[in-house]
Protein backbone atom coordinates (compact mmCIF):
# COMPACT_ATOMS: atom_id res chain seq x y z
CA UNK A 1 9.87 -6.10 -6.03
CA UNK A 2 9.11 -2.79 -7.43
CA UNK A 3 11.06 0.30 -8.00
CA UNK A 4 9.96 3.59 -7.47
CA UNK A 5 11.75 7.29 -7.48
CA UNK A 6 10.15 9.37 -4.88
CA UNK A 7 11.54 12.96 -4.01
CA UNK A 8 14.59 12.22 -6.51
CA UNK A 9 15.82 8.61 -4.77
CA UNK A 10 15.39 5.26 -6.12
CA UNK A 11 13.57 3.18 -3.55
CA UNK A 12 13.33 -0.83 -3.57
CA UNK A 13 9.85 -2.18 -2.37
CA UNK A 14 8.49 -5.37 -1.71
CA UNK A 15 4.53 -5.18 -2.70
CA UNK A 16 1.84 -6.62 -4.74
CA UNK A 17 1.50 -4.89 -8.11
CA UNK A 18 -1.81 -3.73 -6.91
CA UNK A 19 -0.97 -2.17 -3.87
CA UNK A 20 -2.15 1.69 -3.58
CA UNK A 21 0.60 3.87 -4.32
CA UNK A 22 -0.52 5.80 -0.82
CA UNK A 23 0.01 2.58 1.34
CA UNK A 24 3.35 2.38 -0.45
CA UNK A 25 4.17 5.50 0.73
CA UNK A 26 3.12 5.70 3.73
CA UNK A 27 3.72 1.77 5.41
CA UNK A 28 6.54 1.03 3.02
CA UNK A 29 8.42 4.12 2.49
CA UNK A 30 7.80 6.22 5.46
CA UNK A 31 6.76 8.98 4.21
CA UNK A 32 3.62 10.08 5.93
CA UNK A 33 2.63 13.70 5.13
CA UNK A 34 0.42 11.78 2.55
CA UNK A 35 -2.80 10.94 3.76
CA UNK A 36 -5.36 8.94 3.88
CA UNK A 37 -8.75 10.86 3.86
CA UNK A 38 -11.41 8.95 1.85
CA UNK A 39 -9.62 5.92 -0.51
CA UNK A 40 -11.81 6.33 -3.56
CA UNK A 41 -9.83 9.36 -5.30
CA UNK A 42 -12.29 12.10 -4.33
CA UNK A 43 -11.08 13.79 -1.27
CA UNK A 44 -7.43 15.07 -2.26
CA UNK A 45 -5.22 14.29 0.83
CA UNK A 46 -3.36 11.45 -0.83
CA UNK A 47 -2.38 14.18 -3.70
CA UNK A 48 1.26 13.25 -4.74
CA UNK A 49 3.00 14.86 -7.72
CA UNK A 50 3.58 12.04 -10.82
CA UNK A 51 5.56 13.54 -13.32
CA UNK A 52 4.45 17.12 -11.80
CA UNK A 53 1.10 16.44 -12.49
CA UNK A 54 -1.72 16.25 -8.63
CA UNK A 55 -2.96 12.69 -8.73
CA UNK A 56 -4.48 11.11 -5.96
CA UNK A 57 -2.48 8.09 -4.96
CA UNK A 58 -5.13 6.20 -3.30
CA UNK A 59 -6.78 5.34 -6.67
CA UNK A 60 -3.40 4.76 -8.02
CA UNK A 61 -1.70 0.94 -8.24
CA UNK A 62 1.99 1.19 -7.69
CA UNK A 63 2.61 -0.69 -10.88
CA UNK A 64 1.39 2.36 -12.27
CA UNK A 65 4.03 4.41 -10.30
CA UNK A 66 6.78 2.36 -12.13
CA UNK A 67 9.43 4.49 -14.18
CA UNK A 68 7.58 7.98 -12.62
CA UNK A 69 8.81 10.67 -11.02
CA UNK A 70 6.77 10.73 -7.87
CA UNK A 71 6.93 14.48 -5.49
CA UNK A 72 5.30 14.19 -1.95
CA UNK A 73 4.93 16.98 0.39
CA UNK A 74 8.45 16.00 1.61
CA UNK A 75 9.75 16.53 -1.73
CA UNK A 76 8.10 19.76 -2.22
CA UNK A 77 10.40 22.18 -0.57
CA UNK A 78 14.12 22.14 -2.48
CA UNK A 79 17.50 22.46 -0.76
CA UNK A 80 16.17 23.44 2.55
CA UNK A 81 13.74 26.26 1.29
CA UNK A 82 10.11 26.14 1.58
CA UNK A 83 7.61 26.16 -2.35
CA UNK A 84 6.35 29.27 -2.46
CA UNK A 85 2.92 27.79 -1.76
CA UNK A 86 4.40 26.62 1.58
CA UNK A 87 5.12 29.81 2.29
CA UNK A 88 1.97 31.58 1.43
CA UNK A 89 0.22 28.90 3.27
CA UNK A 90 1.77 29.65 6.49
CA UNK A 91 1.82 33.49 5.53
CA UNK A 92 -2.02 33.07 5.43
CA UNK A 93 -2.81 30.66 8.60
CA UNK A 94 -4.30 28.13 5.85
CA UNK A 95 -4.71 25.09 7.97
CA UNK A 96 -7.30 24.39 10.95
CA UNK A 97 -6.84 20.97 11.82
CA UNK A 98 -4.29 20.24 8.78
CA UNK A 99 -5.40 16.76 7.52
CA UNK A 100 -5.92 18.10 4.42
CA UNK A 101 -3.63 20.31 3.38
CA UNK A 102 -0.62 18.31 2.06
CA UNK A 103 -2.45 17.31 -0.40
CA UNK A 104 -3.90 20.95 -0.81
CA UNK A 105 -0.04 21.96 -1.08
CA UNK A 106 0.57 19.45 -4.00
CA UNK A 107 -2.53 20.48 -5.65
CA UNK A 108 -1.86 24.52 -5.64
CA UNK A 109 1.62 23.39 -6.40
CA UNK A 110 0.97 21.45 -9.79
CA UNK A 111 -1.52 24.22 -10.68
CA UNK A 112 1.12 26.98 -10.47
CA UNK A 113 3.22 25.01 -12.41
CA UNK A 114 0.86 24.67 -15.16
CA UNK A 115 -0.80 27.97 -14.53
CA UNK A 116 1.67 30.52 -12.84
CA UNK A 117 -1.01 33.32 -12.64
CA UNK A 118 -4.11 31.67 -12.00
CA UNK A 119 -7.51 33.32 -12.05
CA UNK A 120 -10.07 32.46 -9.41
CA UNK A 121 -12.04 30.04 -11.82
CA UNK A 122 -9.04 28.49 -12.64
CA UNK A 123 -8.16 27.82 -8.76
CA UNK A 124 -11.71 26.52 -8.18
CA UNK A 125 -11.39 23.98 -11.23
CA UNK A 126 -8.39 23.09 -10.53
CA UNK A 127 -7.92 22.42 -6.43
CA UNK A 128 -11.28 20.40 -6.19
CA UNK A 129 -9.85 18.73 -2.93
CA UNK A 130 -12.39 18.81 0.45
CA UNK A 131 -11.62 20.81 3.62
CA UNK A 132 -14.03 19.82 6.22
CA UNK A 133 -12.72 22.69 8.08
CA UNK A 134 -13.71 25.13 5.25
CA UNK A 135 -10.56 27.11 4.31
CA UNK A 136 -11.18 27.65 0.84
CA UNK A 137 -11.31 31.62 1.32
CA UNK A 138 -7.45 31.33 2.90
CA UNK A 139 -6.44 28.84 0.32
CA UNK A 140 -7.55 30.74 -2.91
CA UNK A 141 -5.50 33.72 -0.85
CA UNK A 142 -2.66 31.59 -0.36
CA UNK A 143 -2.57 30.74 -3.93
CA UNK A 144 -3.21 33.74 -5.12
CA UNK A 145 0.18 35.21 -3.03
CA UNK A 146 2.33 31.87 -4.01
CA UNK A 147 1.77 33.04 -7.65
CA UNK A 148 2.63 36.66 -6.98
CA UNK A 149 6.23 35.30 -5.46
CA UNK A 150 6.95 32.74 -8.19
């Protein structure tokens, strides 16, 4: 049995020690705005927020998870009312097909925080997640706005 706190609840779950944190979340908890896009860490749609910080919970062991404060795009918004980056996303038509961008959202989040006014090199360092669909333009827009609100 392992315990986790996901969007601010304590949650109970019955798994191997090695289990990905993104099956966790997903089959376990529920919670299935996280995705599953490539399983070796490089694509970005399983970003999650540990301890504010993007991380890409495929290449994460829930052991790991233990005693962290883990955000998914469910927990983003607060109290009913959208992240700013939520917002700008939608302001700027971000998403094509949409399989990536939850973990986009988390990623742009966690930057902001760390960054609140970043600069176009720091957005390209930073959000190094893949769009097949090629919306880097809108996202670096959306961004760009999100920070401009904050």
């Amino acid at each position: 049995m392992v315990r986790l706190n996901i969007n601010g609840k304590s949650i109970d779950v019955d798994v191997e020690a090695d289990t990905p944190l993104l099956w966790v979340i997903r089959e376990n908890v529920g919670l299935t705005g996280t995705k599953y896009g490539c399983g070796i860490a490089q694509c970005g749609a399983c970003t999650v927020h540990i301890n504010g910080v993007a991380t890409r919970s495929c290449g994460m062991q829930v052991s790991e998870a233990v005693g962290k404060q883990i955000t998914t795009i469910e927990g983003l918004a607060k109290n009913g009312a959208q992240h700013s980056v939520q917002k700008a996303w939608i302001e700027n038509d971000v998403p094509q097909c949409g399989y990536c961008q939850s973990g986009m959202i988390m990623a742009a989040a966690a930057l902001l925080k760390e960054k609140p006014k970043p600069t176009d090199a720091d957005i390209d360092a930073a959000i190094t997640n893949i769009c097949r669909c090629g919306t880097f333009q809108q996202v670096r827009e959306a961004i760009h706005m999100a920070a401009k609100s904050a």
